[in-house]
PDB file of N, CA and C in Angstrom:
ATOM      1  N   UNK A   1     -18.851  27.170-213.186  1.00  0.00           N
ATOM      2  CA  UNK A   1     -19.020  25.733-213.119  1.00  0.00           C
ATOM      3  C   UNK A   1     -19.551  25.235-214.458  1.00  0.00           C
ATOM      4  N   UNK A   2     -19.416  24.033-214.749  1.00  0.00           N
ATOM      5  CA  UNK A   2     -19.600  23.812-216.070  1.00  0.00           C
ATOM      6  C   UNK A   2     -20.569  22.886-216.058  1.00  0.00           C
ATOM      7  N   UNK A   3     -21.179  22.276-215.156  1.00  0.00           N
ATOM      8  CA  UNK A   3     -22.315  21.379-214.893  1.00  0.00           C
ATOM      9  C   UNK A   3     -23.469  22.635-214.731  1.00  0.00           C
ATOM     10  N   UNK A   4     -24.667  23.259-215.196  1.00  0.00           N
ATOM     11  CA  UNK A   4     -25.530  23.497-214.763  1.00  0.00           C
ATOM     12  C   UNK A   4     -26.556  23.531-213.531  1.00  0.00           C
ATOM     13  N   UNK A   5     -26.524  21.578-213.456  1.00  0.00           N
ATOM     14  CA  UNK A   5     -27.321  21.184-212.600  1.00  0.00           C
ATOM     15  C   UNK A   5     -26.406  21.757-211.355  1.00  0.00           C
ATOM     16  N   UNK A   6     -25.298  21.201-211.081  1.00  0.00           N
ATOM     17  CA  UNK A   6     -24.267  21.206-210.129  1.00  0.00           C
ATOM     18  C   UNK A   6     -24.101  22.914-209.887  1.00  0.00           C
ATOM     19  N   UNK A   7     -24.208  23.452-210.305  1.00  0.00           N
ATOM     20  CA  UNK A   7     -24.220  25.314-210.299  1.00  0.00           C
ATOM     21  C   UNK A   7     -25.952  25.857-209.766  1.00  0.00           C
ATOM     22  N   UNK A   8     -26.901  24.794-209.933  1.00  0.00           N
ATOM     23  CA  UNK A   8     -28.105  25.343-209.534  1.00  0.00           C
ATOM     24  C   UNK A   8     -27.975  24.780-208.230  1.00  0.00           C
ATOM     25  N   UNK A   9     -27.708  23.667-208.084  1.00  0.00           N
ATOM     26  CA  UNK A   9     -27.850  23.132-206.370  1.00  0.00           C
ATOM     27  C   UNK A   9     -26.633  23.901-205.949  1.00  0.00           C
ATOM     28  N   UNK A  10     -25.718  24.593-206.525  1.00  0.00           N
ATOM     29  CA  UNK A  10     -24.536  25.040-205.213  1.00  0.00           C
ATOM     30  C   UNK A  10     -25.874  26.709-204.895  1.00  0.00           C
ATOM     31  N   UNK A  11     -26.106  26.996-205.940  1.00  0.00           N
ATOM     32  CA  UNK A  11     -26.771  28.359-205.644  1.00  0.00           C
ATOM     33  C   UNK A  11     -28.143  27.938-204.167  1.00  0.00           C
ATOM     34  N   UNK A  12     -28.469  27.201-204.802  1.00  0.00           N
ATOM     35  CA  UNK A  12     -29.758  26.779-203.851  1.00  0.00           C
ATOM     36  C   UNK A  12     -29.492  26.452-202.717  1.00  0.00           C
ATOM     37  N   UNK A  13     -28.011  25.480-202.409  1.00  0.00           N
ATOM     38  CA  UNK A  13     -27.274  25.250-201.084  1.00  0.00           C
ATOM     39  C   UNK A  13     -27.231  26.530-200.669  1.00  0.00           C
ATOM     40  N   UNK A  14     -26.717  27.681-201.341  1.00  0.00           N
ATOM     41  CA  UNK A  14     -25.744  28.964-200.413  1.00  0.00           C
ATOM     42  C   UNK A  14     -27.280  29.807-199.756  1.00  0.00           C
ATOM     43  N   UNK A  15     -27.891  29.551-200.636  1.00  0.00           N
ATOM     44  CA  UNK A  15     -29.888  30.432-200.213  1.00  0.00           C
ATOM     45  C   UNK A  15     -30.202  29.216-198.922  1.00  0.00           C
ATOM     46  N   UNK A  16     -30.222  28.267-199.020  1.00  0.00           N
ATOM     47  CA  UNK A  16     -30.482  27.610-197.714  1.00  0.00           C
ATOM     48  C   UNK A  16     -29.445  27.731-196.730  1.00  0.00           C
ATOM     49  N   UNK A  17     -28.553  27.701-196.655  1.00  0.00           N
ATOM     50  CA  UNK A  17     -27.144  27.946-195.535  1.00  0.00           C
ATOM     51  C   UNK A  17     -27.499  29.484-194.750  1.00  0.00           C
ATOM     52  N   UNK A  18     -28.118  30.525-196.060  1.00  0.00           N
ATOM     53  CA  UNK A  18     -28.147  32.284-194.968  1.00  0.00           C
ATOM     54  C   UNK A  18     -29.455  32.474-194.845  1.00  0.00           C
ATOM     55  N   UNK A  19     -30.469  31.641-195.220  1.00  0.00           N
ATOM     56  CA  UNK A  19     -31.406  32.015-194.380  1.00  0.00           C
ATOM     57  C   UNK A  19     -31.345  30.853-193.554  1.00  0.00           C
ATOM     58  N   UNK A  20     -30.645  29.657-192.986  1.00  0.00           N
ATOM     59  CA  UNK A  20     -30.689  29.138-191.802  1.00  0.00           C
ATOM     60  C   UNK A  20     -30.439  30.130-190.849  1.00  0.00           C
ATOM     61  N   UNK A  21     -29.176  30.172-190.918  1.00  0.00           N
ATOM     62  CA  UNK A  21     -28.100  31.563-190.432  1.00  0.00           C
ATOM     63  C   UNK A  21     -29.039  32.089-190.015  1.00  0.00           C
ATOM     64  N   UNK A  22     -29.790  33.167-191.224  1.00  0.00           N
ATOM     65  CA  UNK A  22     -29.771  34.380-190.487  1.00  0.00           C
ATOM     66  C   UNK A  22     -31.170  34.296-189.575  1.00  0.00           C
ATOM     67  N   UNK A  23     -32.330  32.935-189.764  1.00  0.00           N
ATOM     68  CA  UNK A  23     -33.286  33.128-189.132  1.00  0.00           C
ATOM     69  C   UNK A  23     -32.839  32.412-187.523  1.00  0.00           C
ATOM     70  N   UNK A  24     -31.704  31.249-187.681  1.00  0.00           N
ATOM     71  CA  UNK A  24     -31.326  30.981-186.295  1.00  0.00           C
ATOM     72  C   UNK A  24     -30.604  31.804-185.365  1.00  0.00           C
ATOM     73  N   UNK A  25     -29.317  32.278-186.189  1.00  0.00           N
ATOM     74  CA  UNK A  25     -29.399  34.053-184.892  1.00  0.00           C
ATOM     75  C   UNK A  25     -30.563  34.796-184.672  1.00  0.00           C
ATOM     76  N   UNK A  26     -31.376  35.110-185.332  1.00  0.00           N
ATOM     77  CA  UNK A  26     -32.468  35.786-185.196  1.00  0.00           C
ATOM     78  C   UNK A  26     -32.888  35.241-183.984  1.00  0.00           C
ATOM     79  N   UNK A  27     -33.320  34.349-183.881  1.00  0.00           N
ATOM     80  CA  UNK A  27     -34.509  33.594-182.995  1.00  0.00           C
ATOM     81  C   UNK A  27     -33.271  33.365-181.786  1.00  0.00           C
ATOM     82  N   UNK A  28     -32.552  33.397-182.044  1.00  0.00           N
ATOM     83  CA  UNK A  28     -31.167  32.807-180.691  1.00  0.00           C
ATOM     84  C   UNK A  28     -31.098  34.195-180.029  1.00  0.00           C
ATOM     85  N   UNK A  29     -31.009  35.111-180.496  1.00  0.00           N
ATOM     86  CA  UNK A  29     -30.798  36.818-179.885  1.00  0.00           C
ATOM     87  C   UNK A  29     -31.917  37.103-179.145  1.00  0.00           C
ATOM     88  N   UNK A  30     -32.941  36.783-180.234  1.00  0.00           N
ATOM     89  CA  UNK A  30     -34.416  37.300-179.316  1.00  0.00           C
ATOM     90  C   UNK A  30     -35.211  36.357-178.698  1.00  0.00           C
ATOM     91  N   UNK A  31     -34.796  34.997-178.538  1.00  0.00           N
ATOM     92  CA  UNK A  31     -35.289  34.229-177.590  1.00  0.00           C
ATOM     93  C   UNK A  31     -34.759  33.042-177.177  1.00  0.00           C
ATOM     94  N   UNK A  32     -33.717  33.501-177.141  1.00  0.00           N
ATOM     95  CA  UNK A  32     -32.637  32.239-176.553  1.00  0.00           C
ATOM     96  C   UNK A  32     -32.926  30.783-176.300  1.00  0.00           C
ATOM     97  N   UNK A  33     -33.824  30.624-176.591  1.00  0.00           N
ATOM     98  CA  UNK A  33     -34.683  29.116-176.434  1.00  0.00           C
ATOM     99  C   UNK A  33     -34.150  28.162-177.641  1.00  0.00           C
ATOM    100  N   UNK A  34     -33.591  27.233-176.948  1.00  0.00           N
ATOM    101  CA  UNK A  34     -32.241  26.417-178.483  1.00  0.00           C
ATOM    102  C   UNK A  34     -33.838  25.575-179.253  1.00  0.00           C
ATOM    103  N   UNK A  35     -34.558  25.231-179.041  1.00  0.00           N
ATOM    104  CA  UNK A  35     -35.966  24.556-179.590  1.00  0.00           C
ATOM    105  C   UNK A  35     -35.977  25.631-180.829  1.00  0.00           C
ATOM    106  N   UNK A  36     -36.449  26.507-180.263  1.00  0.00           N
ATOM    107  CA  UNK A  36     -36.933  27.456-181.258  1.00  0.00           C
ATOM    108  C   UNK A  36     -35.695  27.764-181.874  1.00  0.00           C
ATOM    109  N   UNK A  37     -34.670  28.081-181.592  1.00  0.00           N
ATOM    110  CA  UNK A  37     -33.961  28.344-182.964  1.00  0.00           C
ATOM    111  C   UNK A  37     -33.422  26.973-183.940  1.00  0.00           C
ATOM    112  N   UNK A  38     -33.702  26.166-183.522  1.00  0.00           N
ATOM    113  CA  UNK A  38     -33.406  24.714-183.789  1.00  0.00           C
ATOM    114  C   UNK A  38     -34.631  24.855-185.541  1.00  0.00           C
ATOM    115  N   UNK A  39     -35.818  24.944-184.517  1.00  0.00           N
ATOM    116  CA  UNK A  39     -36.657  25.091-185.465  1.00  0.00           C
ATOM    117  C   UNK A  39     -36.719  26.287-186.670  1.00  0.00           C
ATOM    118  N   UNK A  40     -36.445  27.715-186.189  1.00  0.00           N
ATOM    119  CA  UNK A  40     -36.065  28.720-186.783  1.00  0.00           C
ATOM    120  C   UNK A  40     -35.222  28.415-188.124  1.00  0.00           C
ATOM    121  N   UNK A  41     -34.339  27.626-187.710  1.00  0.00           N
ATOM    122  CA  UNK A  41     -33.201  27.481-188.654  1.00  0.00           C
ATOM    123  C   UNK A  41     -33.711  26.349-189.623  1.00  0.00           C
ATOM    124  N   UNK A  42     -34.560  25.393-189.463  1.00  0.00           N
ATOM    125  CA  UNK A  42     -35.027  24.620-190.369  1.00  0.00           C
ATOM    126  C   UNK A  42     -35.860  25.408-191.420  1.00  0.00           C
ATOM    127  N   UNK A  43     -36.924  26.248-190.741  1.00  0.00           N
ATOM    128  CA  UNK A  43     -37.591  26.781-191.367  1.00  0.00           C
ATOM    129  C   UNK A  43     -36.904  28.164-192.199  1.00  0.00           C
ATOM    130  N   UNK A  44     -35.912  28.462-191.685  1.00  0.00           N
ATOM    131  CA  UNK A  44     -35.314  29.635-192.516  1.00  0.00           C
ATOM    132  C   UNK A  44     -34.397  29.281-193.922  1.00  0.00           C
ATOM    133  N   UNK A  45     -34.209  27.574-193.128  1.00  0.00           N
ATOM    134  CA  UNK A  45     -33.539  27.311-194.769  1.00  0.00           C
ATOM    135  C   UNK A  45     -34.190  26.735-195.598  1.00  0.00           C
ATOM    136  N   UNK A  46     -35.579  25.879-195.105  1.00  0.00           N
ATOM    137  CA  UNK A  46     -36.731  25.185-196.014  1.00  0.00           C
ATOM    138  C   UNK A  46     -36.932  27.109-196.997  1.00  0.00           C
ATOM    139  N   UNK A  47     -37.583  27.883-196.588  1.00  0.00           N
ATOM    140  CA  UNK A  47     -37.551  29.270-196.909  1.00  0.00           C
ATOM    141  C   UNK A  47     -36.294  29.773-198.176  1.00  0.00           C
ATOM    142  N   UNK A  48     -35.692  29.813-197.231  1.00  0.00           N
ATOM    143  CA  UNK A  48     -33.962  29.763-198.387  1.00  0.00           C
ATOM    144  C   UNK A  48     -34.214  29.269-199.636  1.00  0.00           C
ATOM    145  N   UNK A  49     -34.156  28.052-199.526  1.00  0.00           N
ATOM    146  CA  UNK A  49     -34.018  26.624-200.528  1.00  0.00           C
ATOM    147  C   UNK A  49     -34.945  27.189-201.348  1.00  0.00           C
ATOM    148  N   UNK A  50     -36.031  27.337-201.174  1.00  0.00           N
ATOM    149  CA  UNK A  50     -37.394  28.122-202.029  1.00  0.00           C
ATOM    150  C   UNK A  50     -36.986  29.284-202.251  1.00  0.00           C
ATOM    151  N   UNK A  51     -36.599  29.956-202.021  1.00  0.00           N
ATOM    152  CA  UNK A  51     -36.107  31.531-202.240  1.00  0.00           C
ATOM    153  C   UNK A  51     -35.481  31.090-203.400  1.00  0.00           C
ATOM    154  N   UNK A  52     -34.691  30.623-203.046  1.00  0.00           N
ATOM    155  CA  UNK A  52     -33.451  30.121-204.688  1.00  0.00           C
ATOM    156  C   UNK A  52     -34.274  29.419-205.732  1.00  0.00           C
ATOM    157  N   UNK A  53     -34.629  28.756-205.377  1.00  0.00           N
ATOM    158  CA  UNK A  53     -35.486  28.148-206.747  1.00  0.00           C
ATOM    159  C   UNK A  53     -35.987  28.776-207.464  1.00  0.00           C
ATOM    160  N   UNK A  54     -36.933  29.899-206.585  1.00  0.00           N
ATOM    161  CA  UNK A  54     -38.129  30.942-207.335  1.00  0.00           C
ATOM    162  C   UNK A  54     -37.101  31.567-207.850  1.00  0.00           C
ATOM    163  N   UNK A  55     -35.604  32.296-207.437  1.00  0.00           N
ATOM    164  CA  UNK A  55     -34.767  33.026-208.375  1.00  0.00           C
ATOM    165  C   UNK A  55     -33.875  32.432-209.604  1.00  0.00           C
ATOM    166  N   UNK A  56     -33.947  31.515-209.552  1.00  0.00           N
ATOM    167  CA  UNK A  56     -33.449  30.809-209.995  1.00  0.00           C
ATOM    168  C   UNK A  56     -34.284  30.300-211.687  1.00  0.00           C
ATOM    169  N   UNK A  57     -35.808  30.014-211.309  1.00  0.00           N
ATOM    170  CA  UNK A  57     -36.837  29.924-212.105  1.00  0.00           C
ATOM    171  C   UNK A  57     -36.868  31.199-212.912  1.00  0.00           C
ATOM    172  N   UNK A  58     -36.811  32.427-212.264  1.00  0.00           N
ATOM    173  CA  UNK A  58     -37.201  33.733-212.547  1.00  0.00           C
ATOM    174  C   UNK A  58     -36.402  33.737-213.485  1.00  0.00           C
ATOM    175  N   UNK A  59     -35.138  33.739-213.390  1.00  0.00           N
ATOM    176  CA  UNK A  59     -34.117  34.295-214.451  1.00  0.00           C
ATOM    177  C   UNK A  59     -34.026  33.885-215.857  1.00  0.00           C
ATOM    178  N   UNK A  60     -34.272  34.854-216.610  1.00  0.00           N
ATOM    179  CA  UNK A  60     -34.240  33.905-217.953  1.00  0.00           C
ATOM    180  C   UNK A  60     -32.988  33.118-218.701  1.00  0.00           C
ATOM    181  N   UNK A  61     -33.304  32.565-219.221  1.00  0.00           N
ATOM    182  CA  UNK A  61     -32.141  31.791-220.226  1.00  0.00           C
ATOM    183  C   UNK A  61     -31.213  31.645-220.194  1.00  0.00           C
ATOM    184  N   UNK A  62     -31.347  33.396-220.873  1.00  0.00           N
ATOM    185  CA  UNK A  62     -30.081  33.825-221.115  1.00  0.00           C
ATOM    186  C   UNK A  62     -29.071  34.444-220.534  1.00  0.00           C
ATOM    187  N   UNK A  63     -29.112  34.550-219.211  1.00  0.00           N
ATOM    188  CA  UNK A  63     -28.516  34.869-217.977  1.00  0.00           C
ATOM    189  C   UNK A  63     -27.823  33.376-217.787  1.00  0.00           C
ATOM    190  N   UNK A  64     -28.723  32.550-217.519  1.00  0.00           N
ATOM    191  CA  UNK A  64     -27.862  31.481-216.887  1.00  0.00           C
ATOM    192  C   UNK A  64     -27.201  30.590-218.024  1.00  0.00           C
ATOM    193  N   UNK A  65     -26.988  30.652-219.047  1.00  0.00           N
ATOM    194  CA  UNK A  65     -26.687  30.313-220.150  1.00  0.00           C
ATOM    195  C   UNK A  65     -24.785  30.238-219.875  1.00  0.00           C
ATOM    196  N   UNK A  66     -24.526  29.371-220.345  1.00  0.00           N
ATOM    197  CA  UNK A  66     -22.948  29.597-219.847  1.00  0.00           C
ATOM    198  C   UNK A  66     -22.286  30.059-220.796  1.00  0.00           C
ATOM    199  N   UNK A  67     -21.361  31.286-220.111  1.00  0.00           N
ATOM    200  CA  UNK A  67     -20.526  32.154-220.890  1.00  0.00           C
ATOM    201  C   UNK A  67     -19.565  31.963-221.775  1.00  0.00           C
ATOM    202  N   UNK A  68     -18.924  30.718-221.339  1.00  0.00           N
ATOM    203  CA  UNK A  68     -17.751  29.760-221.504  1.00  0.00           C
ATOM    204  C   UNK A  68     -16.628  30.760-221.010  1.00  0.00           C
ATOM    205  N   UNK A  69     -16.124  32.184-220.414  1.00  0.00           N
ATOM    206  CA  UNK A  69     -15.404  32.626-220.194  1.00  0.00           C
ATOM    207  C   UNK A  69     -13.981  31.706-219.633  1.00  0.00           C
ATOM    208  N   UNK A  70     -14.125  30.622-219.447  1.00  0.00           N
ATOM    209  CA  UNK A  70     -12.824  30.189-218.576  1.00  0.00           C
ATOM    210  C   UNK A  70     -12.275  29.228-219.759  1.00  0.00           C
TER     211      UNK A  70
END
């Protein structure tokens, strides 16, 4: 992608989308209660969303630096 910004929010979208996922099956398997996975899944992608950022922060520079390969 050639926008930066637009390449950090798709990364940060895809970290919030699998830990919704994976904390709302979680909570749907082991306690079938739609509340709680309702909630599960908010909190797994608030979680997510932060997950990505902090990796996102972490990485230096020159990693995310664009390659221009295309």
């Amino acid at each position: 992608m050639r926008n930066r910004y637009l390449a950090a929010g798709f990364i940060v979208f895809m970290y919030l989308l699998i830990g919704a996922l994976l904390a709302g099956l979680l909570v749907a398997v082991f306690s079938g209660s739609e509340v709680g996975t309702g909630v599960a899944a908010l909190v797994g992608g608030g979680l997510g969303a932060a997950f990505g950022v902090w990796r996102l922060h972490r990485t230096p520079e020159e990693e995310r630096a664009d390659d221009h390969l295309y």
